[in-house]
N, C-alpha and C. Protein backbone atom coordinates (compact mmCIF):
# COMPACT_ATOMS: atom_id res chain seq x y z
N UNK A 1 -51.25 11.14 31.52
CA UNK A 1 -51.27 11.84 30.24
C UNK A 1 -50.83 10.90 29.13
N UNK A 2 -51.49 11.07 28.05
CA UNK A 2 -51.43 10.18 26.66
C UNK A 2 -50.05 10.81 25.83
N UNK A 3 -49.36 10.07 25.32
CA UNK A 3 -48.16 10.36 24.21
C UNK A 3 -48.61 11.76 23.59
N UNK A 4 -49.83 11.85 22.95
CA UNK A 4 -50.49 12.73 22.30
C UNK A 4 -50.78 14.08 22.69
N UNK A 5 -50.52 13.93 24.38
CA UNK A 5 -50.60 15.48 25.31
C UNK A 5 -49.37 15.73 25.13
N UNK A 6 -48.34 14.68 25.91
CA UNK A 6 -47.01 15.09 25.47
C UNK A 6 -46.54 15.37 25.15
N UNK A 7 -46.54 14.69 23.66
CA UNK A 7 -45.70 15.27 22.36
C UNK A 7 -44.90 16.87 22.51
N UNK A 8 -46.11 17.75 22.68
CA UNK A 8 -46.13 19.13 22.82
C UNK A 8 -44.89 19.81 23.84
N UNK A 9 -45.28 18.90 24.62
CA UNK A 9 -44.39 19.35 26.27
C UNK A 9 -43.09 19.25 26.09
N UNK A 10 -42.47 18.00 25.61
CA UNK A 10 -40.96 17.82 25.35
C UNK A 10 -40.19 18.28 25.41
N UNK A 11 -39.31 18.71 25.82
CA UNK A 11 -37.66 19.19 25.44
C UNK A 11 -37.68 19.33 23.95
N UNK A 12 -38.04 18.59 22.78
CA UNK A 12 -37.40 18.10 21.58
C UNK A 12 -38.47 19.26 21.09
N UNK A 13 -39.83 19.81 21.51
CA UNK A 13 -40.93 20.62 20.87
C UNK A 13 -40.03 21.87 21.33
N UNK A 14 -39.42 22.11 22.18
CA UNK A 14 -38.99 23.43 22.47
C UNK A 14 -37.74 23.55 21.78
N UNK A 15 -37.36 22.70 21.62
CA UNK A 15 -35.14 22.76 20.58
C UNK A 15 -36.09 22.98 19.11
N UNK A 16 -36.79 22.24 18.74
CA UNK A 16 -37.37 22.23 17.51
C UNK A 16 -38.15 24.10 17.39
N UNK A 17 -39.12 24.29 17.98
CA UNK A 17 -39.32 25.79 18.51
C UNK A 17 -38.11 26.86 18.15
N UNK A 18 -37.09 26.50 19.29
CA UNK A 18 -35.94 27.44 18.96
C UNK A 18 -35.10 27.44 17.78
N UNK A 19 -35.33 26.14 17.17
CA UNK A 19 -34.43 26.25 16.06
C UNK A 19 -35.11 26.91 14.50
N UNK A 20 -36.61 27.02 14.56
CA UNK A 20 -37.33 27.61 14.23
C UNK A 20 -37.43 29.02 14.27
N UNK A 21 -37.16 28.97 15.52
CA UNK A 21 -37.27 30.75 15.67
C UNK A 21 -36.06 31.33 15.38
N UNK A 22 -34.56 30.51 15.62
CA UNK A 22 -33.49 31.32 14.93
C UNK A 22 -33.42 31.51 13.87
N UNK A 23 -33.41 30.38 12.67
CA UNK A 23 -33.71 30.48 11.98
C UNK A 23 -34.53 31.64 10.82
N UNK A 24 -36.12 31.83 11.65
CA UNK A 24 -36.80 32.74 10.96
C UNK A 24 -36.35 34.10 11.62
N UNK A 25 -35.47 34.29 12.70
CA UNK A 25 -34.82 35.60 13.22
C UNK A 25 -33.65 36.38 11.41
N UNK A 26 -33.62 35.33 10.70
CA UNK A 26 -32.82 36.02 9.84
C UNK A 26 -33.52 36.28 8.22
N UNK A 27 -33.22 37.08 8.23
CA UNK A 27 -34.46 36.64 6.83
C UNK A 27 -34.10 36.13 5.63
N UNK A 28 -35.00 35.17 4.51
CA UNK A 28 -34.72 34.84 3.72
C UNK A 28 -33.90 34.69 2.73
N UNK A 29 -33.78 36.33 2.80
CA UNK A 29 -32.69 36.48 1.27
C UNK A 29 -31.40 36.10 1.84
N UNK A 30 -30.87 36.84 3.11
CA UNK A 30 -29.67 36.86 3.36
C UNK A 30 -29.23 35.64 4.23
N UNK A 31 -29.67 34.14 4.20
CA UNK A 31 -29.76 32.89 4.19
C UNK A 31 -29.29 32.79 2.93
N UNK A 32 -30.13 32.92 1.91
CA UNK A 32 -30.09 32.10 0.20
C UNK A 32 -28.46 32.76 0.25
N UNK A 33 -28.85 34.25 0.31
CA UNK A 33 -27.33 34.76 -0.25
C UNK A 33 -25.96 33.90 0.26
N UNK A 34 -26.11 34.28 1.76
CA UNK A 34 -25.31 33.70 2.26
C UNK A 34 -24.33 32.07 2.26
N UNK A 35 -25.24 31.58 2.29
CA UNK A 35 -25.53 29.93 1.81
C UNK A 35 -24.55 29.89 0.59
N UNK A 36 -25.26 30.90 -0.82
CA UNK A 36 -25.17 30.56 -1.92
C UNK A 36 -23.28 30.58 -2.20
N UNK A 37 -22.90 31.95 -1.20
CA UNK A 37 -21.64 32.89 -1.17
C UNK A 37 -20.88 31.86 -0.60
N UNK A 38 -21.20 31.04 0.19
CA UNK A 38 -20.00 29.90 0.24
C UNK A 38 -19.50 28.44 -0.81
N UNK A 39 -20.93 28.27 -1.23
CA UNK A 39 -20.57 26.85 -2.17
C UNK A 39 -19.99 27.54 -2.95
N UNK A 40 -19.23 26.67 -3.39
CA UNK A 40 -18.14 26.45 -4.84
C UNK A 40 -18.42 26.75 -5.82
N UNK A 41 -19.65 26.07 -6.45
CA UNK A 41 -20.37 25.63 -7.74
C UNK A 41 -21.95 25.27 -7.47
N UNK A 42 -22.62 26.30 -8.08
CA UNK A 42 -23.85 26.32 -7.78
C UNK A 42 -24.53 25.42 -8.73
N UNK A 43 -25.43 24.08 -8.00
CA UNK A 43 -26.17 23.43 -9.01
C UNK A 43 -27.59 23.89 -8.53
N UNK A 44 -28.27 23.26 -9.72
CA UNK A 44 -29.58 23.41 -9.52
C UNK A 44 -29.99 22.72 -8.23
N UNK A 45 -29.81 21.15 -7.94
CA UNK A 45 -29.86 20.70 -6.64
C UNK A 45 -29.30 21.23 -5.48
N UNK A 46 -28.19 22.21 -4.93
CA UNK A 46 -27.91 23.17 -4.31
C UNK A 46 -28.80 24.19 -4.15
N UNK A 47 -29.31 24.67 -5.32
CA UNK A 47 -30.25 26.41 -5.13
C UNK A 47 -31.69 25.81 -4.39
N UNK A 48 -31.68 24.54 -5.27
CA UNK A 48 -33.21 24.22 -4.47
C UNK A 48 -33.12 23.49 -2.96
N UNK A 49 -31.98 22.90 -2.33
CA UNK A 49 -31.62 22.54 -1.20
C UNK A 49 -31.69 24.03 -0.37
N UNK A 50 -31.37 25.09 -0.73
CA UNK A 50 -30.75 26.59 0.08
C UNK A 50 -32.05 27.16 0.11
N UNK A 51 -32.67 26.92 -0.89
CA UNK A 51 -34.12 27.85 -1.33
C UNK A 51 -35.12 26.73 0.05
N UNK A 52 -35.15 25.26 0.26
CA UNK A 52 -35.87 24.47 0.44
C UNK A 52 -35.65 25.13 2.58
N UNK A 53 -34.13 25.13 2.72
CA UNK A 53 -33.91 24.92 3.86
C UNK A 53 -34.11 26.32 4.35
N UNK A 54 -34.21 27.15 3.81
CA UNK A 54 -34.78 28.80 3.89
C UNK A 54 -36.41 29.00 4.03
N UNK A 55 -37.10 27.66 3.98
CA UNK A 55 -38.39 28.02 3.43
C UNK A 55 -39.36 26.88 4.44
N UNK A 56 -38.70 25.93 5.28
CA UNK A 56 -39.07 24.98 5.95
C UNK A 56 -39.67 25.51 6.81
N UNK A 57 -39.23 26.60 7.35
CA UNK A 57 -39.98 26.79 8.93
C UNK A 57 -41.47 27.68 8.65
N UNK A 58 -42.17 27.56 7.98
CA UNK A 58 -43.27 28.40 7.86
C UNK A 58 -43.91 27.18 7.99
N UNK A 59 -43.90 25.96 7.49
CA UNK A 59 -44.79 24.73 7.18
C UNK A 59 -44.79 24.43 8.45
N UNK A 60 -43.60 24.23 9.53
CA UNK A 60 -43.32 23.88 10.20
C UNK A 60 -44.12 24.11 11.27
N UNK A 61 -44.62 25.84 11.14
CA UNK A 61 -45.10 26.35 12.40
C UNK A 61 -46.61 25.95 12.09
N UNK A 62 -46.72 26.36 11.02
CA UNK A 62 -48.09 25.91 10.67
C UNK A 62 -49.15 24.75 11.28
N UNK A 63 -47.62 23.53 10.82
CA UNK A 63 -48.64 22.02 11.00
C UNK A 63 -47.93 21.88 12.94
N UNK A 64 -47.27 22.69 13.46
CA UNK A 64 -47.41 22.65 14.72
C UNK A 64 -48.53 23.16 15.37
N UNK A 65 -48.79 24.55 14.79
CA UNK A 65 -49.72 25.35 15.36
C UNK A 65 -51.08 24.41 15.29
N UNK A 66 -51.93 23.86 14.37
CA UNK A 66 -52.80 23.05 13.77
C UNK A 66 -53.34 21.99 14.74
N UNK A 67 -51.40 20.94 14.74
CA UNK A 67 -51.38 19.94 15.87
C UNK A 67 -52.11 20.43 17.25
N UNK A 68 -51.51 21.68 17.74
CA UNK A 68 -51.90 22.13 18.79
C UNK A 68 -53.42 22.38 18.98
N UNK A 69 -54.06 22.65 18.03
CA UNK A 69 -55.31 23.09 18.04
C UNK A 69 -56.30 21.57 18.15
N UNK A 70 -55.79 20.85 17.26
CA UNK A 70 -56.52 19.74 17.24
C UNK A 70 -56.17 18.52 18.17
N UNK A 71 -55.37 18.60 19.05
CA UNK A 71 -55.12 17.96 20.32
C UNK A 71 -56.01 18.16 21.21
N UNK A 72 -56.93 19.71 21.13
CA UNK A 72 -57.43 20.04 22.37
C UNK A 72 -59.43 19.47 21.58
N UNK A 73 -59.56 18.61 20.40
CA UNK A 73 -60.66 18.41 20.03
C UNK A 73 -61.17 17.26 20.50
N UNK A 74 -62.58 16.81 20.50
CA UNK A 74 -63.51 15.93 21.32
C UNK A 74 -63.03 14.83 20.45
N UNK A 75 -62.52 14.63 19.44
CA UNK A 75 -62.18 13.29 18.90
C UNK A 75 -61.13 12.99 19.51
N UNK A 76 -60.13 13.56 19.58
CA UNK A 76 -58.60 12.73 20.25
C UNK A 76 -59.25 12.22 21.59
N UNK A 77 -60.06 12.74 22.19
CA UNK A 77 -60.21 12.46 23.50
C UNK A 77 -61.11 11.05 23.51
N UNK A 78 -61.79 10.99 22.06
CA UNK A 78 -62.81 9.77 22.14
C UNK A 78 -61.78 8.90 21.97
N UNK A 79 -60.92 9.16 21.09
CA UNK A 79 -60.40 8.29 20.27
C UNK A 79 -59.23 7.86 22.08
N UNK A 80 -59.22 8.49 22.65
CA UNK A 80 -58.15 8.07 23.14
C UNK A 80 -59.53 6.76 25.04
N UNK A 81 -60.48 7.39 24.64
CA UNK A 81 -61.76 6.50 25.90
C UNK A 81 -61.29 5.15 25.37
N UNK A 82 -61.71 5.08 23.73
CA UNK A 82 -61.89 3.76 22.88
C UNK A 82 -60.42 3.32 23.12
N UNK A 83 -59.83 3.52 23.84
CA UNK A 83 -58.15 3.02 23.95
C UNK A 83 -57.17 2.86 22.78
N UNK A 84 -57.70 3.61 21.75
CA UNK A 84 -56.76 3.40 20.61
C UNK A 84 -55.29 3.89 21.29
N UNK A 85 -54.40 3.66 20.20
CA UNK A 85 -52.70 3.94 20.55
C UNK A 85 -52.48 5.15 20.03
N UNK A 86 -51.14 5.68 20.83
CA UNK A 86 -51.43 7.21 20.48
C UNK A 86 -50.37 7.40 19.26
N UNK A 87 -49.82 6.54 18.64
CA UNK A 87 -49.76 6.44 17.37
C UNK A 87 -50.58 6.70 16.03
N UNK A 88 -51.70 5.78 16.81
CA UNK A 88 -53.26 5.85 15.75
C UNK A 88 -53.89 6.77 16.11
N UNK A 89 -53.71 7.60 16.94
CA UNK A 89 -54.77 8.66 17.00
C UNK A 89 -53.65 9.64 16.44
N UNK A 90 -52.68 9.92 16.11
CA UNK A 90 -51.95 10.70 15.89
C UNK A 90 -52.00 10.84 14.22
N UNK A 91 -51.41 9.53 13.75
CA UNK A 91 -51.87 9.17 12.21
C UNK A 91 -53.07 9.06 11.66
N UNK A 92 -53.90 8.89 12.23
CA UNK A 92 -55.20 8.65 11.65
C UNK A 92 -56.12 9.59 11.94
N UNK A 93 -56.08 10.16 12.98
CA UNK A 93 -57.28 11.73 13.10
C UNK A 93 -56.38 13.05 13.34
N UNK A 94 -55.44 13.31 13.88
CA UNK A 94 -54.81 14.36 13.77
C UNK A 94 -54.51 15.03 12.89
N UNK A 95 -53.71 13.88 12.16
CA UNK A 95 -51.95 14.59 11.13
C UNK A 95 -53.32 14.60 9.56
N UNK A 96 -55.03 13.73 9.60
CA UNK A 96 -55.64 14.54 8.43
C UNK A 96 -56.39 15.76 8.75
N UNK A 97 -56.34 15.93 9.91
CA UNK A 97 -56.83 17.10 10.50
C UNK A 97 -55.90 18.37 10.04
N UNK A 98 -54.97 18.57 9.89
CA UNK A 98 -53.96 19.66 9.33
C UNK A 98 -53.06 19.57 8.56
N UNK A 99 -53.88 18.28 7.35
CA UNK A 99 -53.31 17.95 6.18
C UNK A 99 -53.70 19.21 5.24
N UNK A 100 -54.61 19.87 5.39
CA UNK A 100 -55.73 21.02 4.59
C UNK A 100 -54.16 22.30 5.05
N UNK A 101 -53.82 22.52 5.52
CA UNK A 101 -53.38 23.79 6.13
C UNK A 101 -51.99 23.28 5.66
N UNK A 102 -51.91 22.15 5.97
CA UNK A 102 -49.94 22.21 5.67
C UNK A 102 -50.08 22.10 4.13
N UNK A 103 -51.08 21.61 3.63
CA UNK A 103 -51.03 21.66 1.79
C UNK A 103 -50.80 23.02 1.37
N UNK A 104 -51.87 23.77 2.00
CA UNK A 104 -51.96 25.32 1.48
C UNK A 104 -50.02 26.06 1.81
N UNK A 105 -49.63 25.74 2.65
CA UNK A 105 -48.65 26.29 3.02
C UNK A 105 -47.71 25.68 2.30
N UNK A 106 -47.30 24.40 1.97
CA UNK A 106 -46.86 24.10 1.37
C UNK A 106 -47.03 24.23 -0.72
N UNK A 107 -48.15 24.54 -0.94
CA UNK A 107 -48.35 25.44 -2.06
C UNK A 107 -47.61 27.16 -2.09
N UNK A 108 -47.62 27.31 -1.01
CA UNK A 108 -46.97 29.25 -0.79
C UNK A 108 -45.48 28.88 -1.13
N UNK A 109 -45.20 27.64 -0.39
CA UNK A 109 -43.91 27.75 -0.67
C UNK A 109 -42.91 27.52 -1.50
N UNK A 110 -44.08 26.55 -2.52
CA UNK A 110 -43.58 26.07 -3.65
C UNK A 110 -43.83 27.21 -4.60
N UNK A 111 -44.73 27.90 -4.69
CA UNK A 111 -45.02 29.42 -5.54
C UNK A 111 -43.86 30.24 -5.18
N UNK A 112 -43.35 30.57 -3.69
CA UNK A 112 -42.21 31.42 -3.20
C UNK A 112 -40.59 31.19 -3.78
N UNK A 113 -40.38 29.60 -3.79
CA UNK A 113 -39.61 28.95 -4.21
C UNK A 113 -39.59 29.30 -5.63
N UNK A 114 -40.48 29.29 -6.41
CA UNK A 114 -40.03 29.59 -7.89
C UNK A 114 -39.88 31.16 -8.05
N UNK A 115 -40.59 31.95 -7.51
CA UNK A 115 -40.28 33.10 -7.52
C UNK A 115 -38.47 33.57 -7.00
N UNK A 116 -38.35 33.23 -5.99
CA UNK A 116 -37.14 33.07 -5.82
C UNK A 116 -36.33 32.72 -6.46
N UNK A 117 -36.07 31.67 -7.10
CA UNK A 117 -35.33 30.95 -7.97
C UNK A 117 -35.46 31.89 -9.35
N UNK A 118 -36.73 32.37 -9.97
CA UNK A 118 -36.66 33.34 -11.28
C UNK A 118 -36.23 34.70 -10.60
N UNK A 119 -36.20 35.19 -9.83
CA UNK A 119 -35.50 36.27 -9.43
C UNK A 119 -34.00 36.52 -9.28
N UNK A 120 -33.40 35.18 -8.45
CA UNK A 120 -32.17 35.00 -8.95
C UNK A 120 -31.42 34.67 -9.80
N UNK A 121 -32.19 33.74 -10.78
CA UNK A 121 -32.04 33.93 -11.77
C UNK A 121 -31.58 35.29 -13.34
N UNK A 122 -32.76 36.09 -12.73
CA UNK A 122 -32.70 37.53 -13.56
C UNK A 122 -31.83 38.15 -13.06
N UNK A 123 -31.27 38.12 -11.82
CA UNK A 123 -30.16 38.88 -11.62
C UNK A 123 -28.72 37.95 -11.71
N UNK A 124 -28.68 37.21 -12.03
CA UNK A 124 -27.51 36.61 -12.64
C UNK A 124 -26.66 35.56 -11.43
N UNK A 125 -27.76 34.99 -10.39
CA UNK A 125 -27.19 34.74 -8.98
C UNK A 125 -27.63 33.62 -8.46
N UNK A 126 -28.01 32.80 -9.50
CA UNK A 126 -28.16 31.77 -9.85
C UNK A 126 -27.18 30.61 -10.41
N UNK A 127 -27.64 29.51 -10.94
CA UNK A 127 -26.61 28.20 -11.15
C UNK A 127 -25.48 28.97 -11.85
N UNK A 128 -24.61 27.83 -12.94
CA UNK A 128 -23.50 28.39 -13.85
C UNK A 128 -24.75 28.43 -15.39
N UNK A 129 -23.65 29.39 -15.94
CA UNK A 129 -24.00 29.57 -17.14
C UNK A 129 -24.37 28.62 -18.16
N UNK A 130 -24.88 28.91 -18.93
CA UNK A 130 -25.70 27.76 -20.02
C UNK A 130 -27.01 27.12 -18.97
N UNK A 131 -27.36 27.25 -17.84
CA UNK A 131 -28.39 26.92 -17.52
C UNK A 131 -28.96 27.60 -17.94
N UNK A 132 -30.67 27.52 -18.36
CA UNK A 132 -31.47 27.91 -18.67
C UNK A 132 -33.12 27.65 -17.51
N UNK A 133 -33.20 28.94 -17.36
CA UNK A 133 -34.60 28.99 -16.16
C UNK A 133 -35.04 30.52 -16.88
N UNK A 134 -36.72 30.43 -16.07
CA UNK A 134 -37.54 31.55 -16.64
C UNK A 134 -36.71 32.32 -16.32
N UNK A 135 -36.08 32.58 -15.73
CA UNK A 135 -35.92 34.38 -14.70
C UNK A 135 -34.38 34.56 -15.74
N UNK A 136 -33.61 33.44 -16.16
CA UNK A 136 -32.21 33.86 -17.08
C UNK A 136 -32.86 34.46 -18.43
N UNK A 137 -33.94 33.96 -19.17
CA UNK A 137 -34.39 34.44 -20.23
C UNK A 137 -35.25 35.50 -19.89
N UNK A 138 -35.95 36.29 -18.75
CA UNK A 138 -35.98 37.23 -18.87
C UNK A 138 -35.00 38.18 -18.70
N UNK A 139 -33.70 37.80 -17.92
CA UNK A 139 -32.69 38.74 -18.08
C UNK A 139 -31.83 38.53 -19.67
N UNK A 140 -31.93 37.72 -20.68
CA UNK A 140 -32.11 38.02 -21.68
C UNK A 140 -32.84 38.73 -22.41
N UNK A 141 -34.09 38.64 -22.10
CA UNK A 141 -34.66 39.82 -22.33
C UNK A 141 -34.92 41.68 -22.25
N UNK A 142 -33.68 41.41 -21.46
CA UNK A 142 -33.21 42.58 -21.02
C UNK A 142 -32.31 43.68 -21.92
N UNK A 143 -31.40 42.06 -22.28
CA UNK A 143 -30.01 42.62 -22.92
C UNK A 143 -30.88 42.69 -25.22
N UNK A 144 -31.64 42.03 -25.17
CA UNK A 144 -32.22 41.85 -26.35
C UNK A 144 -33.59 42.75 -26.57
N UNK A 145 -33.45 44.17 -26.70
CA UNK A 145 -35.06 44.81 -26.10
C UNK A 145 -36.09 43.94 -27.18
N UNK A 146 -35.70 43.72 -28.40
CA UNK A 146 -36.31 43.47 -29.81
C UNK A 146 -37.01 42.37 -29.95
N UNK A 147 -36.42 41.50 -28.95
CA UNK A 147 -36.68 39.66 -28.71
C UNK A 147 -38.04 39.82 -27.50
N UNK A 148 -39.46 40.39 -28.01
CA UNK A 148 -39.91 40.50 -27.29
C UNK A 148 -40.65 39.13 -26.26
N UNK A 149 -40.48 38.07 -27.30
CA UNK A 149 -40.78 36.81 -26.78
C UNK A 149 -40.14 36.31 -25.33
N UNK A 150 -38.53 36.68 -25.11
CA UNK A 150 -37.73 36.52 -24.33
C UNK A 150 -39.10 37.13 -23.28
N UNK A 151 -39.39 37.59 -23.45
CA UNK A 151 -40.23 38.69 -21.80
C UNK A 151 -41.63 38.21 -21.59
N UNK A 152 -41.85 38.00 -22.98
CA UNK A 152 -43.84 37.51 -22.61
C UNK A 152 -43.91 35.85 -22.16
N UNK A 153 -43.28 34.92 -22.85
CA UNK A 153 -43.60 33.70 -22.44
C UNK A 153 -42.73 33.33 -21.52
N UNK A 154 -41.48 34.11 -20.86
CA UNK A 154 -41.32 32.90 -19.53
C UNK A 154 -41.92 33.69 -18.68
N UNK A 155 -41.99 35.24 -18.24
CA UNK A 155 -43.24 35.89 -17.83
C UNK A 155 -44.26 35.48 -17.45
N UNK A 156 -45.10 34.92 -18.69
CA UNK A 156 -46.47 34.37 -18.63
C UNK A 156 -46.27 33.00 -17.95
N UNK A 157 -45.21 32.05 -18.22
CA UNK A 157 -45.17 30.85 -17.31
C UNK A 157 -44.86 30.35 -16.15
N UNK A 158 -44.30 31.81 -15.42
CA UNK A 158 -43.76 32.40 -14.22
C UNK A 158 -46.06 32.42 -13.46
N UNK A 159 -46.27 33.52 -14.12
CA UNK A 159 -47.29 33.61 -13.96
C UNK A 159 -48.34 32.50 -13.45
N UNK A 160 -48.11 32.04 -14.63
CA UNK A 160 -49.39 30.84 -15.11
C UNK A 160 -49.11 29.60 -14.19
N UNK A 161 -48.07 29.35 -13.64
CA UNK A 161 -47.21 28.42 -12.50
C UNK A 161 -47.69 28.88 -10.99
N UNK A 162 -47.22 29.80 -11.21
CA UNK A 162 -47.78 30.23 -9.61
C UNK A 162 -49.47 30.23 -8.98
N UNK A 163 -50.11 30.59 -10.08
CA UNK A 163 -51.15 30.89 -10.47
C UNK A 163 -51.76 29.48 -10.08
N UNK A 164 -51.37 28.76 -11.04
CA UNK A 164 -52.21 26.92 -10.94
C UNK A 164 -52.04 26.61 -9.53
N UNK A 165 -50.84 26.79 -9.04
CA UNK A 165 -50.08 26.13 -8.02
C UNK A 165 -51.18 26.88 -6.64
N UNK A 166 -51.57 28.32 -6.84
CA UNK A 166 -52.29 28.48 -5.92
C UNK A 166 -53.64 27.87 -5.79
N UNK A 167 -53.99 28.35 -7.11
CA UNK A 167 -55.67 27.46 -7.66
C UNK A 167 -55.85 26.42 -6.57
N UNK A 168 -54.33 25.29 -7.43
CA UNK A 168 -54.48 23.71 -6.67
C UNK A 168 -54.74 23.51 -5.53
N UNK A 169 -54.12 24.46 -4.50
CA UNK A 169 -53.82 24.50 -3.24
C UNK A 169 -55.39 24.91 -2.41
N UNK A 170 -56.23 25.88 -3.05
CA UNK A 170 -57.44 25.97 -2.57
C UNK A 170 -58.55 25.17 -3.08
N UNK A 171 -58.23 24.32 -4.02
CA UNK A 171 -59.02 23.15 -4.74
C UNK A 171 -58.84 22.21 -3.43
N UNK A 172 -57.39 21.63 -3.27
CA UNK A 172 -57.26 20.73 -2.12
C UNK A 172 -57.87 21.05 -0.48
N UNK A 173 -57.36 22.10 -0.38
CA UNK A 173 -58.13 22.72 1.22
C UNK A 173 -59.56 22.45 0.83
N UNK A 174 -59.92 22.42 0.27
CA UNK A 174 -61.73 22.80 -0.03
C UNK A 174 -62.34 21.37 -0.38
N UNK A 175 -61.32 20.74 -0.90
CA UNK A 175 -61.89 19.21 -0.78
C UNK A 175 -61.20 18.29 0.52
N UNK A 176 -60.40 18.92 0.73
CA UNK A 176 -59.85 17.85 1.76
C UNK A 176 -59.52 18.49 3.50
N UNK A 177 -60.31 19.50 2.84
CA UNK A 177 -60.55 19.98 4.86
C UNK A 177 -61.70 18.96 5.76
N UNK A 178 -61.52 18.22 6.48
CA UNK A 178 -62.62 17.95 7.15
C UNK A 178 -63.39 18.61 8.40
N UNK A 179 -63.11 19.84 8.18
CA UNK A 179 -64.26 20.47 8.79
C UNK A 179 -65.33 21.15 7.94
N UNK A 180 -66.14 21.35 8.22
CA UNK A 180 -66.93 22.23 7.19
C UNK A 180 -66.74 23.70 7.31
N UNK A 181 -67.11 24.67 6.17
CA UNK A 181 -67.05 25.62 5.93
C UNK A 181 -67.47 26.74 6.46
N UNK A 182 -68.54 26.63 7.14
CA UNK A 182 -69.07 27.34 7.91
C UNK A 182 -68.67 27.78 9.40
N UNK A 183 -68.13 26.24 9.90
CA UNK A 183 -67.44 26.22 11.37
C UNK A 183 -66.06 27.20 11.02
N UNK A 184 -65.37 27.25 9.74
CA UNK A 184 -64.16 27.87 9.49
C UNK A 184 -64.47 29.41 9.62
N UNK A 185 -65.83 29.57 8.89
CA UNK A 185 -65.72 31.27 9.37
C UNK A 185 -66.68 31.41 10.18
N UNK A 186 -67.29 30.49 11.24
CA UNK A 186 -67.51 31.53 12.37
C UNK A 186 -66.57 31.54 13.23
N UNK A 187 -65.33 30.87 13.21
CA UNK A 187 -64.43 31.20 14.70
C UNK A 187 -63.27 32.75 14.10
């Protein structure tokens, strides 16, 4: 068996597995919360470290699941006749093989991540004061009914962010999947 069958089999795929699965056994918020309820002094590099390490294992399963799929394809197997190293078949036909899927996922999470972050924000559970993020000026907007600006433009850039960020993400899958389109929806 090639490095490339292996990989999968390991001890280190199954600790990695479990630490995955404990992990997503708890859910999101009450991670961030939790996390947040012990530091001292919340920085922005903190919320996005708590938000980041809350949000890893979806990519995770993803570009495992992917790996798995594309291990069992007629190229690794050529690639592995032609005696390449299972380094190079790993870097070079695999890991762009479920470059398309970990982008997209990694777009969810960067959209999830800001949502998160303007949510805690609006509820006041976020960095220290005098920071300024969309989700604090809409909870200004709260306390100011009159200041209707406070609500429409970080709103709209809340919006308009997530929005691109998804766009991008199916712009990239669609240019940088190398399978074609058709093979995707007949399986």
């Amino acid at each position: 068996r090639s490095f490339a069958r292996k990989i999968f089999f390991l001890p280190v795929d199954f600790l990695i597995l479990k630490i995955i699965e404990l992990i997503s056994s708890v859910p999101r918020l009450f991670w961030i919360i939790g996390i947040l309820s012990v530091m001292e002094e919340i920085t922005l590099a903190g919320l996005i470290l708590v938000i980041g390490f809350s949000s890893w294992t979806s990519v995770a399963r993803i570009i495992r699941s992917e790996m798995m799929q594309v291990r069992e394809c007629s190229f690794i197997e050529a690639g592995q006749s032609l005696g390449l190293g299972d380094l190079r078949i790993i870097f070079r036909h695999a890991l762009p093989n479920c470059l398309a899927a970990a982008g997209v996922a990694v777009s969810f999470s960067a959209t999830s991540a800001i949502l998160i972050e303007g949510g805690f924000s609006f509820l006041g559970l976020s960095t220290r004061e005098g920071y300024v993020s969309w989700g604090s000026l809409l909870a200004g907007a709260r306390d100011n009914p009159d200041a209707w600006w406070l609500l429409i433009f970080p709103g709209a850039m809340i919006f308009f962010t997530v929005f691109s960020l998804l766009t991008l993400a199916e712009e990239l899958r669609d240019r940088f999947d190398p399978r074609p389109l058709a093979m995707i929806t007949e399986n």
